[in-house]
PDB file of N, CA and C in Angstrom:
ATOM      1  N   UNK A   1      -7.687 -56.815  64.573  1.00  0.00           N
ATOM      2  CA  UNK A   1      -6.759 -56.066  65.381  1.00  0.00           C
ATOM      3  C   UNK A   1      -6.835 -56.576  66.816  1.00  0.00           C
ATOM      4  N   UNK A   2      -6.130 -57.124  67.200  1.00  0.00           N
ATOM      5  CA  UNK A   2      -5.807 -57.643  69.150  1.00  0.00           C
ATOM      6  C   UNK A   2      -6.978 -58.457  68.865  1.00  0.00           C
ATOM      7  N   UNK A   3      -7.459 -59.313  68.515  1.00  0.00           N
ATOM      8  CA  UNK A   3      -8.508 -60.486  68.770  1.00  0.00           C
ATOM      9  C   UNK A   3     -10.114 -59.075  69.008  1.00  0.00           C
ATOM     10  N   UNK A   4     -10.362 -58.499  68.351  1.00  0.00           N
ATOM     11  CA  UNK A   4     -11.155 -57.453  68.504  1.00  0.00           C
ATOM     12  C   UNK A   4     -12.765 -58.173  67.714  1.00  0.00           C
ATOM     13  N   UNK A   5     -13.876 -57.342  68.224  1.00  0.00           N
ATOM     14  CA  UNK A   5     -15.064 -58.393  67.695  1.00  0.00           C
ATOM     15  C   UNK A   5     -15.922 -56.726  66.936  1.00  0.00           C
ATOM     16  N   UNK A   6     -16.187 -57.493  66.182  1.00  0.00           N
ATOM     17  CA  UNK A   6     -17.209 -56.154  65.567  1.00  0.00           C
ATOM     18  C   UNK A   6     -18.662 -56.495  66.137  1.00  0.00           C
ATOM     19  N   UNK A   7     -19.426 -55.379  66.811  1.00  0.00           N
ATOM     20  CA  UNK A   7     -20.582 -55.252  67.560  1.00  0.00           C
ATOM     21  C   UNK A   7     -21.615 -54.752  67.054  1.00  0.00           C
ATOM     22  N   UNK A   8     -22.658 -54.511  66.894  1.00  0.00           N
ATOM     23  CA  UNK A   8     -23.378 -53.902  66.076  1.00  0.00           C
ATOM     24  C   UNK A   8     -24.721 -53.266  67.107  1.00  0.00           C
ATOM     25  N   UNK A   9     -24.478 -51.735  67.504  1.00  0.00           N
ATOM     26  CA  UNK A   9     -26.157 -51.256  68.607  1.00  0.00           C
ATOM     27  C   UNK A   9     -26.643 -50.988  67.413  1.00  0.00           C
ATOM     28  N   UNK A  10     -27.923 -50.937  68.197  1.00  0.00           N
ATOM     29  CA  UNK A  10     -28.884 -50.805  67.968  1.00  0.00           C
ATOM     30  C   UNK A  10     -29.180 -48.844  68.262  1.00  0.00           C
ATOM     31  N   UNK A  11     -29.616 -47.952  67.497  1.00  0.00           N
ATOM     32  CA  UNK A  11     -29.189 -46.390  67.135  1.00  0.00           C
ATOM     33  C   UNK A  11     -30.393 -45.587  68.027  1.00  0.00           C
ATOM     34  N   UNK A  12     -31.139 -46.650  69.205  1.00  0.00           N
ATOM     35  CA  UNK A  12     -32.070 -46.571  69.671  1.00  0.00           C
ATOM     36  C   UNK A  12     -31.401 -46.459  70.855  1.00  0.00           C
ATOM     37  N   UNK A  13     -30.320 -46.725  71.289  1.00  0.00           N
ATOM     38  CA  UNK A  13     -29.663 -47.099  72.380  1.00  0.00           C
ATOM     39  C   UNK A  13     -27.917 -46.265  72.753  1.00  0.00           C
ATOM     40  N   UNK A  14     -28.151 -45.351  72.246  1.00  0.00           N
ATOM     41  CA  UNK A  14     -26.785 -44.683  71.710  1.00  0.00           C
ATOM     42  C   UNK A  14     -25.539 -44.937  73.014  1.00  0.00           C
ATOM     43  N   UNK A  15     -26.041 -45.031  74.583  1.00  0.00           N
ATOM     44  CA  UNK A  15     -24.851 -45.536  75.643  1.00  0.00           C
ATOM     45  C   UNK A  15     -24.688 -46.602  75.160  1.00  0.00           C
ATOM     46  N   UNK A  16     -25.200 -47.271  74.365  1.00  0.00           N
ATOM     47  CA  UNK A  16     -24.203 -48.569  74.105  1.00  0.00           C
ATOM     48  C   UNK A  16     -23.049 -48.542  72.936  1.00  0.00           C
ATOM     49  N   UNK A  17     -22.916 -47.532  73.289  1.00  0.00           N
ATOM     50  CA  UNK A  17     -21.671 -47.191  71.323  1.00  0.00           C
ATOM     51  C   UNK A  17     -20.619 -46.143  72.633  1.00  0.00           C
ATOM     52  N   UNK A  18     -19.501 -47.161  71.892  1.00  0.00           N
ATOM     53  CA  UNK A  18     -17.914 -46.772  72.274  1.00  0.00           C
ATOM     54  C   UNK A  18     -17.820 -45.456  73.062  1.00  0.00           C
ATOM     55  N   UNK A  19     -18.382 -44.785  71.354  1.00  0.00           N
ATOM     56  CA  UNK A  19     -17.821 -43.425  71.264  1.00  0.00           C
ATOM     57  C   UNK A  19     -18.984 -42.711  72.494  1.00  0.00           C
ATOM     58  N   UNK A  20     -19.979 -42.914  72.418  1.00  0.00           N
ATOM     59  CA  UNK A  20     -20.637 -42.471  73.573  1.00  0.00           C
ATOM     60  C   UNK A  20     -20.347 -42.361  74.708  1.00  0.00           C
ATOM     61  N   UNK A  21     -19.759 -43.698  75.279  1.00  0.00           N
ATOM     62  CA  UNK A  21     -18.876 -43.972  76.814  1.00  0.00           C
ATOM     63  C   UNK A  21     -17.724 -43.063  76.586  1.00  0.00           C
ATOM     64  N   UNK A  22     -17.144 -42.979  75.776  1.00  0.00           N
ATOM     65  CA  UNK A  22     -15.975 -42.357  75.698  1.00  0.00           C
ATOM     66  C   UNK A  22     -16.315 -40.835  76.084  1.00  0.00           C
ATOM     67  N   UNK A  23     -17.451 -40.414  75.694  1.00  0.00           N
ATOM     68  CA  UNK A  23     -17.572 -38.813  76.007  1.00  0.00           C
ATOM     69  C   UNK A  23     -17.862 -39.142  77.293  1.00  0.00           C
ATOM     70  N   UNK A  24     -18.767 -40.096  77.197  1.00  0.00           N
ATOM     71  CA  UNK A  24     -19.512 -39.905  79.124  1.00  0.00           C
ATOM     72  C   UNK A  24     -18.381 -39.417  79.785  1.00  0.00           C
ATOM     73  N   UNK A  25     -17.293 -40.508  79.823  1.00  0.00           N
ATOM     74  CA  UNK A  25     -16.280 -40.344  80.725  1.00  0.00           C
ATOM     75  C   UNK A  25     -15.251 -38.920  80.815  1.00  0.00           C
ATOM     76  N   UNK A  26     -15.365 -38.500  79.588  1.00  0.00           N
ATOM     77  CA  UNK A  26     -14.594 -37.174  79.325  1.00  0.00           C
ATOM     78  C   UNK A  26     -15.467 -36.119  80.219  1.00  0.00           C
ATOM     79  N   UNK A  27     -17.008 -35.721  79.887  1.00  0.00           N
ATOM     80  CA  UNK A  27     -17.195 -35.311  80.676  1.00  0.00           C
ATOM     81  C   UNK A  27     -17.585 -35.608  82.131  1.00  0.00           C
ATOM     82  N   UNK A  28     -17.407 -36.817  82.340  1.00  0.00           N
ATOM     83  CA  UNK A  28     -17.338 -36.523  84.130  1.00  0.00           C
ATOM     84  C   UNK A  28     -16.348 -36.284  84.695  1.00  0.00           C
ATOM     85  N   UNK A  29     -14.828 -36.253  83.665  1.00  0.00           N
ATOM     86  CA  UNK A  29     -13.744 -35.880  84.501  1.00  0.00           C
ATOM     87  C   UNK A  29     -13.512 -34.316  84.246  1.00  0.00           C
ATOM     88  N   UNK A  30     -14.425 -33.766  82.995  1.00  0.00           N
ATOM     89  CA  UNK A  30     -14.747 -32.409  83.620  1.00  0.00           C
ATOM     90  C   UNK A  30     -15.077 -31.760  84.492  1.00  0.00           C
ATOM     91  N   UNK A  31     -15.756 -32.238  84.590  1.00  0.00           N
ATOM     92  CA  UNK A  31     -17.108 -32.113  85.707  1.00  0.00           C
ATOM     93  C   UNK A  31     -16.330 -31.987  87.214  1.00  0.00           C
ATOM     94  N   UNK A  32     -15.818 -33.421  87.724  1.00  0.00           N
ATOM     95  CA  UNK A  32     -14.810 -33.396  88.750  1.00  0.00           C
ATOM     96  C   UNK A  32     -13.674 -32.584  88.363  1.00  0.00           C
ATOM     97  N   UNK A  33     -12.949 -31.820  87.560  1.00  0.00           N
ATOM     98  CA  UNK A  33     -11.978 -31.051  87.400  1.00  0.00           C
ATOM     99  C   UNK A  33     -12.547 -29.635  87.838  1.00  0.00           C
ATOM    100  N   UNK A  34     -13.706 -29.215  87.202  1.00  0.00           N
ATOM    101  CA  UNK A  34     -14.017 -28.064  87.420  1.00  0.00           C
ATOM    102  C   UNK A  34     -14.989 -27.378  88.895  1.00  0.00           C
ATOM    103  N   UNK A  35     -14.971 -28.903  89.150  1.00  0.00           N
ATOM    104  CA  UNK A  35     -15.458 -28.633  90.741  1.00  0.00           C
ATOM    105  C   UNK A  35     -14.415 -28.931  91.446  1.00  0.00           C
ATOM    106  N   UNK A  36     -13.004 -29.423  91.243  1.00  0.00           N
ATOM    107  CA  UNK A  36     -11.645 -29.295  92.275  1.00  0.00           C
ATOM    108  C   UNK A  36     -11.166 -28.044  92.080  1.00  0.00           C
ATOM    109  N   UNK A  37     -11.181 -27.158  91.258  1.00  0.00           N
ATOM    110  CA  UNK A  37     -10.285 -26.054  90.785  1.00  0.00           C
ATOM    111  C   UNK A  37     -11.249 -24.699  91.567  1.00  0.00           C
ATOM    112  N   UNK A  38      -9.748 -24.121  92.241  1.00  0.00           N
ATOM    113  CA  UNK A  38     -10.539 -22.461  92.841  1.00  0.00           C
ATOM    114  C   UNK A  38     -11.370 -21.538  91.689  1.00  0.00           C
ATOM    115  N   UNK A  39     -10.837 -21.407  91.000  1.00  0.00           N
ATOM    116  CA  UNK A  39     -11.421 -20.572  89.652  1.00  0.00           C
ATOM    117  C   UNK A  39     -11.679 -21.208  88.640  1.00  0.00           C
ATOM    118  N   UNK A  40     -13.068 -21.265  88.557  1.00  0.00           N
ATOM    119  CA  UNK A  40     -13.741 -21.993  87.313  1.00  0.00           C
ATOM    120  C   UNK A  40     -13.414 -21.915  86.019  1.00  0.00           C
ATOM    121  N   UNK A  41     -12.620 -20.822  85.687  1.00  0.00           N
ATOM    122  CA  UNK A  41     -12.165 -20.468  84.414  1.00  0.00           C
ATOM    123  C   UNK A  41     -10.547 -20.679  84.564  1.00  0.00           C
ATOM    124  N   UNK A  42     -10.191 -21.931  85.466  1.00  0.00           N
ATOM    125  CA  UNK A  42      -8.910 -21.678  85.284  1.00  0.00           C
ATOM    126  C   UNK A  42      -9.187 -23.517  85.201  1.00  0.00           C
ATOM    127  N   UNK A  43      -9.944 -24.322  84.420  1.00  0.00           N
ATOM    128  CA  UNK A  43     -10.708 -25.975  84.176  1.00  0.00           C
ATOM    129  C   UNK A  43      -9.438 -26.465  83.184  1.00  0.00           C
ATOM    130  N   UNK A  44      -9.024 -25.431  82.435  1.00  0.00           N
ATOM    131  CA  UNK A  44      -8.400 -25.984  80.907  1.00  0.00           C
ATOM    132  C   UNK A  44      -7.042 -26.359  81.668  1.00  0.00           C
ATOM    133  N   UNK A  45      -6.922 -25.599  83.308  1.00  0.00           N
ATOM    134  CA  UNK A  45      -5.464 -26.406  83.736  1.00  0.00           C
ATOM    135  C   UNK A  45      -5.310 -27.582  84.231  1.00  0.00           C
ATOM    136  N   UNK A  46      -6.304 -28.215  84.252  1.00  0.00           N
ATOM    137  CA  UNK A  46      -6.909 -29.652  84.410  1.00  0.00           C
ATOM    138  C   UNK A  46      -6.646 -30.534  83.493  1.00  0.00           C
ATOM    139  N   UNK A  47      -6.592 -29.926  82.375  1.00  0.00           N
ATOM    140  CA  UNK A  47      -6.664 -30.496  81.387  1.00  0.00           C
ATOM    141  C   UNK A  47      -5.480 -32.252  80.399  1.00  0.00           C
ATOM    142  N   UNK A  48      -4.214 -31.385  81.066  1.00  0.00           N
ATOM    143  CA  UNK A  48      -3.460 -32.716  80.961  1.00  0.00           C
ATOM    144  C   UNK A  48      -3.284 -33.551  81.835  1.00  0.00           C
ATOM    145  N   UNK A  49      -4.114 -33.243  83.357  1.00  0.00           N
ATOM    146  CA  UNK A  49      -3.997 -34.297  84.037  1.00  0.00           C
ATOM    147  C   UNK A  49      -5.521 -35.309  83.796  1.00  0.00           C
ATOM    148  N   UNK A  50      -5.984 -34.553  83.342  1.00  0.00           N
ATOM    149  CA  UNK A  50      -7.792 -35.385  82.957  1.00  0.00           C
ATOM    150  C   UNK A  50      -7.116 -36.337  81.792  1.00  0.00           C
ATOM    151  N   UNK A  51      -6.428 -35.721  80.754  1.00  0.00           N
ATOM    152  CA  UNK A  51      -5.803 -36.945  79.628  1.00  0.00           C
ATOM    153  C   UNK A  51      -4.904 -37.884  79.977  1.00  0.00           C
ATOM    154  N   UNK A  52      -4.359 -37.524  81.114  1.00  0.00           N
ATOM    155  CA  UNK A  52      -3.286 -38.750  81.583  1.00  0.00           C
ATOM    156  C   UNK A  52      -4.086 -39.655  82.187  1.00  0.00           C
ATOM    157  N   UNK A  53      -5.260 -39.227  82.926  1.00  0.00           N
ATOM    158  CA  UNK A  53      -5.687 -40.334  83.828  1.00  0.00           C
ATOM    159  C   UNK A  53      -6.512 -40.799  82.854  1.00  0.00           C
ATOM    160  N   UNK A  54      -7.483 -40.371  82.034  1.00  0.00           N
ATOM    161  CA  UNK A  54      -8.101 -41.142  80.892  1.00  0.00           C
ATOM    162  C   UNK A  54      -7.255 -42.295  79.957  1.00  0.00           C
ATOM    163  N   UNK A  55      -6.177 -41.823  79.640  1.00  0.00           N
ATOM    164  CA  UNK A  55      -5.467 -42.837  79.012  1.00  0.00           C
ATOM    165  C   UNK A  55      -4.693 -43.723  79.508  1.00  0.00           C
ATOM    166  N   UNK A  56      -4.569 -43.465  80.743  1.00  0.00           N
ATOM    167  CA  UNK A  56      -3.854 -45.055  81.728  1.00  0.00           C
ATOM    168  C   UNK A  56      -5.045 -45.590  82.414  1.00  0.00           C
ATOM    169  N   UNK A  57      -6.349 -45.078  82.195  1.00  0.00           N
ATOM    170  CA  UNK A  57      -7.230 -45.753  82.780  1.00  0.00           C
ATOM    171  C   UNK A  57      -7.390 -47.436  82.195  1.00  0.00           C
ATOM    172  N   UNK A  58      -7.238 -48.474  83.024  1.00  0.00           N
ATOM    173  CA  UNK A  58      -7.210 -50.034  82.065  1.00  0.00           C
ATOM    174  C   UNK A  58      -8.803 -50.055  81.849  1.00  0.00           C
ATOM    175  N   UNK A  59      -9.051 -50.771  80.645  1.00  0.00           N
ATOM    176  CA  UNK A  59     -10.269 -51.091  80.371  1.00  0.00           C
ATOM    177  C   UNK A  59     -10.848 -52.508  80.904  1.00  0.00           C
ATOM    178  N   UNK A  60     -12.080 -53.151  81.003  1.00  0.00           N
ATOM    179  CA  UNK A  60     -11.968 -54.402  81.943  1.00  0.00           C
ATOM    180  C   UNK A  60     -12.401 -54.892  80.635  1.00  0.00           C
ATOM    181  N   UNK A  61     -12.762 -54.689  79.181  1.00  0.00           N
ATOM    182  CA  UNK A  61     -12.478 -55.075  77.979  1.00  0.00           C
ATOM    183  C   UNK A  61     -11.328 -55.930  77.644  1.00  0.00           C
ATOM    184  N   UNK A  62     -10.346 -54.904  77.228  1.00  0.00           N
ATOM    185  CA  UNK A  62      -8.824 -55.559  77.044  1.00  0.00           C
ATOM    186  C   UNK A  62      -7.643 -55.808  78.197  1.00  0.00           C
ATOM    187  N   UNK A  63      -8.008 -55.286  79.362  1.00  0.00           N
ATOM    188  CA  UNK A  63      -7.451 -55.899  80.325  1.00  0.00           C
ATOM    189  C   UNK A  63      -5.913 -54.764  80.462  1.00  0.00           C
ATOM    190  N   UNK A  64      -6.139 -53.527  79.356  1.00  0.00           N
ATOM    191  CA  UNK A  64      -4.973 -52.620  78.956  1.00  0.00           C
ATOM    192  C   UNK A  64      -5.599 -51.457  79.397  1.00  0.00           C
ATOM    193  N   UNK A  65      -4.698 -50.395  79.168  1.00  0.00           N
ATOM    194  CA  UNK A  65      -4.937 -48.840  79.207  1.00  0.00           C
ATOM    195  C   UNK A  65      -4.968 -48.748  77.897  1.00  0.00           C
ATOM    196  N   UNK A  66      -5.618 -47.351  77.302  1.00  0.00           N
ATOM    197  CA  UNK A  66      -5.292 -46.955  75.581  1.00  0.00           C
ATOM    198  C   UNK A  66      -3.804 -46.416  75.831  1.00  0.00           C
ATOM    199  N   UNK A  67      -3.131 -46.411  76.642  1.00  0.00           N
ATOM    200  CA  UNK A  67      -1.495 -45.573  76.720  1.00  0.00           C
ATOM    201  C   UNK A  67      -0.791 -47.221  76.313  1.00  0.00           C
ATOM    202  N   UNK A  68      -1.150 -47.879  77.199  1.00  0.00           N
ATOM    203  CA  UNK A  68      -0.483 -49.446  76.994  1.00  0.00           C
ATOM    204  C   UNK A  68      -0.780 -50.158  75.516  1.00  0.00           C
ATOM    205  N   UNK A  69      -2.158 -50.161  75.307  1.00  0.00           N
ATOM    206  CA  UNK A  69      -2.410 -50.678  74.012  1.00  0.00           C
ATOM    207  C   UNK A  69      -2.011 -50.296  73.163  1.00  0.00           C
ATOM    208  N   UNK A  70      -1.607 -48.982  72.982  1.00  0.00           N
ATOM    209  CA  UNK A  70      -0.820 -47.902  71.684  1.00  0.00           C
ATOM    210  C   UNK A  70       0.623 -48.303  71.791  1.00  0.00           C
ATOM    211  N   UNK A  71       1.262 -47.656  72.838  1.00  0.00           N
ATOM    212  CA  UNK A  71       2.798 -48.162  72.818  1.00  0.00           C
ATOM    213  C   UNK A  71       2.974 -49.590  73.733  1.00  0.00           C
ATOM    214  N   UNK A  72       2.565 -50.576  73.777  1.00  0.00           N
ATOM    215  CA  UNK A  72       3.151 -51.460  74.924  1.00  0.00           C
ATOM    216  C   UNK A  72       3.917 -52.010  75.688  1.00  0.00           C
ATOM    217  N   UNK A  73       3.642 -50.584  76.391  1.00  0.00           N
ATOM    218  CA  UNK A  73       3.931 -50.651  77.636  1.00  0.00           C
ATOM    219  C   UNK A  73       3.672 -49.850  78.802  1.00  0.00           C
ATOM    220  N   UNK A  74       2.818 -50.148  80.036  1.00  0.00           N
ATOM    221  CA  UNK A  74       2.196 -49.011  81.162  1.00  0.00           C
ATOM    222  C   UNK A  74       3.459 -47.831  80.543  1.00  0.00           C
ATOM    223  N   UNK A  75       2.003 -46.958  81.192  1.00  0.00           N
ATOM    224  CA  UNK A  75       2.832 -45.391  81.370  1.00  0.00           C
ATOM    225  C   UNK A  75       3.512 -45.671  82.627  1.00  0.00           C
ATOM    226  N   UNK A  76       4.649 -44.626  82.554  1.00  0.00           N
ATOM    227  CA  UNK A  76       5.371 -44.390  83.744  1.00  0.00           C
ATOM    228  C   UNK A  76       5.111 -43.052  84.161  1.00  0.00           C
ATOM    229  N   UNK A  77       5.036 -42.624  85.663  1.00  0.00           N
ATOM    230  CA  UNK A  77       4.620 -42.015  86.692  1.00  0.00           C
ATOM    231  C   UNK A  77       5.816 -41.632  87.563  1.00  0.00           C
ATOM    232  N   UNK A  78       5.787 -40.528  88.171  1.00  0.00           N
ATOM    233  CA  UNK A  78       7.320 -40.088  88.856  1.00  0.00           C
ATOM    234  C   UNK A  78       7.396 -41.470  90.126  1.00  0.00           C
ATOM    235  N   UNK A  79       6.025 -41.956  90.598  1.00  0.00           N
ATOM    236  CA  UNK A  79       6.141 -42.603  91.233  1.00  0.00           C
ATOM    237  C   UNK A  79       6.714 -44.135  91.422  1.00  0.00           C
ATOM    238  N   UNK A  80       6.962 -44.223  90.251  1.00  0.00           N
ATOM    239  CA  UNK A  80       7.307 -45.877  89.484  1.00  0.00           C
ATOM    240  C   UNK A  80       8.920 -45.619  89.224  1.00  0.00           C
ATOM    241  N   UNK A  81       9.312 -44.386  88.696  1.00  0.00           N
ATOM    242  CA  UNK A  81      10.450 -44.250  87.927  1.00  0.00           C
ATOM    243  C   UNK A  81      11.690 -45.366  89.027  1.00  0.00           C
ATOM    244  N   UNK A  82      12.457 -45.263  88.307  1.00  0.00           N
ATOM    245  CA  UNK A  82      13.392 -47.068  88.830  1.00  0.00           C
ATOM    246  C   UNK A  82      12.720 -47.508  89.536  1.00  0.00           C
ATOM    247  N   UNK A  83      11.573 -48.064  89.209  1.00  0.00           N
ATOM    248  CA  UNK A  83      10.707 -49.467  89.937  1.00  0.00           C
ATOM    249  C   UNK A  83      10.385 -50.344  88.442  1.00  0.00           C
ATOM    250  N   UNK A  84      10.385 -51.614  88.250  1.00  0.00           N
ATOM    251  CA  UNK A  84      10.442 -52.320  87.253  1.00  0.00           C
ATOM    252  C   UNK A  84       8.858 -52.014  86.703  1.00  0.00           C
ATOM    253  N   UNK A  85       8.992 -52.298  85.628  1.00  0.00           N
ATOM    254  CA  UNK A  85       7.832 -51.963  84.528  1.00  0.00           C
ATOM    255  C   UNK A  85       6.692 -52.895  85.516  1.00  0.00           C
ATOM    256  N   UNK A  86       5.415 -52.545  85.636  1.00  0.00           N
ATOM    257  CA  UNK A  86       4.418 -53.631  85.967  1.00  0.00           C
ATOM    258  C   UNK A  86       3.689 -53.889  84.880  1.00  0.00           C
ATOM    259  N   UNK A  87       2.749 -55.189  84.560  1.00  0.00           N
ATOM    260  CA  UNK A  87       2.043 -55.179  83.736  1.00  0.00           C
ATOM    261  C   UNK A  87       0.394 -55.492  84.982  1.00  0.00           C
ATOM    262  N   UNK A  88      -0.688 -54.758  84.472  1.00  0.00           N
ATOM    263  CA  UNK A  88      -1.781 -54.641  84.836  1.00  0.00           C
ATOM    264  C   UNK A  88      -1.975 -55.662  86.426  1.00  0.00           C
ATOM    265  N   UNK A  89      -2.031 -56.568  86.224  1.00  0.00           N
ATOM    266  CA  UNK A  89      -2.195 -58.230  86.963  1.00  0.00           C
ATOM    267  C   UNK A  89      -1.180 -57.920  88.211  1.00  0.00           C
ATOM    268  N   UNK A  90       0.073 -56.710  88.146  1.00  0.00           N
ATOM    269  CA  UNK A  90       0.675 -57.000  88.801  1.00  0.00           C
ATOM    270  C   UNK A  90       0.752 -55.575  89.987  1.00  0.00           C
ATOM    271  N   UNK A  91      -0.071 -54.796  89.603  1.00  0.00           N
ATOM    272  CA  UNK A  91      -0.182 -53.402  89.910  1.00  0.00           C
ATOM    273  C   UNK A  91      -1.075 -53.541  91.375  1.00  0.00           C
ATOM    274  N   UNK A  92      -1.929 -53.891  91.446  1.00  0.00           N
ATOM    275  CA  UNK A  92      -2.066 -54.053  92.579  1.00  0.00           C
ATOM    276  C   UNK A  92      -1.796 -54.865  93.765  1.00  0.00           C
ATOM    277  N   UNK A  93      -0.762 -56.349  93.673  1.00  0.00           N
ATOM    278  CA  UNK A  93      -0.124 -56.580  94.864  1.00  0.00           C
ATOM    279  C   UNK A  93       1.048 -54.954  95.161  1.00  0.00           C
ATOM    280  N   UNK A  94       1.392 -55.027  94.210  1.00  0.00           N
ATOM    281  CA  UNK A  94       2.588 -53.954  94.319  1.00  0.00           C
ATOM    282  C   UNK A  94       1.981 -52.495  94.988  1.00  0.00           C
ATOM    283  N   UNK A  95       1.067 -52.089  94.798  1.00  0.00           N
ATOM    284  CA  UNK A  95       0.230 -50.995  95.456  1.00  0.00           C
ATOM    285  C   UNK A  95      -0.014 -51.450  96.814  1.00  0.00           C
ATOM    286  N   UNK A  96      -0.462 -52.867  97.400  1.00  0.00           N
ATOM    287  CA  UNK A  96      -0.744 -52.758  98.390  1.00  0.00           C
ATOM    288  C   UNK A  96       0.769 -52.803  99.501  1.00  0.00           C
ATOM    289  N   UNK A  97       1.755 -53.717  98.568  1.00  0.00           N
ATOM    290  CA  UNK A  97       2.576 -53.784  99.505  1.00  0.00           C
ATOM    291  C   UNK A  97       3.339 -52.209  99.903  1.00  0.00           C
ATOM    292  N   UNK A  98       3.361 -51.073  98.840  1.00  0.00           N
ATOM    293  CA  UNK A  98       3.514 -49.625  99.169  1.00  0.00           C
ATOM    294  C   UNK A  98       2.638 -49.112 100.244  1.00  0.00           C
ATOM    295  N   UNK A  99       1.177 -49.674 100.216  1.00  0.00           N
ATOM    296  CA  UNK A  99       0.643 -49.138 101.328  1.00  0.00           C
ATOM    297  C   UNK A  99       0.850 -49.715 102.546  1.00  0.00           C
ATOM    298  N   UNK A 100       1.123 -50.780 102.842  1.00  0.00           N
ATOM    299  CA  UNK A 100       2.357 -51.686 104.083  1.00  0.00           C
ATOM    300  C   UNK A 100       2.977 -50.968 104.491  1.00  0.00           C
ATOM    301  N   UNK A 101       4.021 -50.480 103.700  1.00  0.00           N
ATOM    302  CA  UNK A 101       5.298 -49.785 103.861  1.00  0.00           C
ATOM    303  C   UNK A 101       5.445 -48.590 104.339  1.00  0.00           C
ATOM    304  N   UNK A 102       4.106 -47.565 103.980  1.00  0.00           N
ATOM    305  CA  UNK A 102       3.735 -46.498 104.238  1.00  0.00           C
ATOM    306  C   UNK A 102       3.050 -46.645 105.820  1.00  0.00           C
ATOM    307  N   UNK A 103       2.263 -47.790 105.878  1.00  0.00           N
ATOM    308  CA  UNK A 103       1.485 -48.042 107.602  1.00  0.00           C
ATOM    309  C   UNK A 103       2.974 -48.200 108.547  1.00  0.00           C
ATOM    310  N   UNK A 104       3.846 -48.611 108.122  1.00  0.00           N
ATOM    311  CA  UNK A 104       4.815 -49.240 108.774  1.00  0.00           C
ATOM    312  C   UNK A 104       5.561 -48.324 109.468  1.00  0.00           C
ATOM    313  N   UNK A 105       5.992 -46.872 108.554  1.00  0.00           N
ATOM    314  CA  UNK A 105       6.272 -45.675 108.443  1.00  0.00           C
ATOM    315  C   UNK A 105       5.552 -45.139 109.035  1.00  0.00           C
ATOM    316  N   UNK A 106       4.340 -45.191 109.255  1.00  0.00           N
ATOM    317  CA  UNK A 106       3.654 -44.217 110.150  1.00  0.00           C
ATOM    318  C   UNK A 106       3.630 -44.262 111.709  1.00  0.00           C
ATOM    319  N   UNK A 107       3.815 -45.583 111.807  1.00  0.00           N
ATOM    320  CA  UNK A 107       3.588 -45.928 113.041  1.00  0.00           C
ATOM    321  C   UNK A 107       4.949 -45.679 114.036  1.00  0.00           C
ATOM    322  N   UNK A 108       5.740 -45.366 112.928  1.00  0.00           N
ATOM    323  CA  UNK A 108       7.385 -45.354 114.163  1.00  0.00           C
ATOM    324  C   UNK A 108       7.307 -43.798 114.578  1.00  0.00           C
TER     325      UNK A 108
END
């Protein structure tokens, strides 16, 4: 599947398995969700913005997001909408030249 390699840890070492990183990361964006939010019991409204940013997060693995690798093609963001599709490689000249544009704007 995508030029993919089968790995094999060692069960002594469990951060080195996928699925492990994968929680790590789930819960630290708990963690930061439920320490941004006024009411601690109000975390679960966090909740679809913790899955959006998890799944457009790019991996430095495949060089993709899991949103990109599933359907291919970046997610779109209110902020992109009629701005041409980027692919990964191209996301950050394009970010910086927005932040140009924004210094440029500030200064008048």
């Amino acid at each position: 599947m995508r030029g993919s390699k089968l790995k094999f840890t060692s069960t002594y070492h469990p951060q080195a398995d996928p699925a492990e990183r994968a929680n790590r990361q789930v819960m630290e964006a708990l963690r930061a969700a439920v320490a941004t939010v006024a009411q601690y019991d109000e975390w679960d409204l966090a909740l679809p913005h913790i899955t959006f940013g998890l799944k457009t997060h790019i991996s430095t693995t495949t060089k993709l997001s899991s949103f990109e690798f599933a359907h291919g093609f970046p997610a779109r963001v209110p902020l992109t909408f009629g701005q041409p599709f980027l692919r990964h490689h191209q996301v950050r000249p394009y970010t910086l030249g927005l932040q140009q544009l924004q210094t440029s704007l500030c200064r008048r």
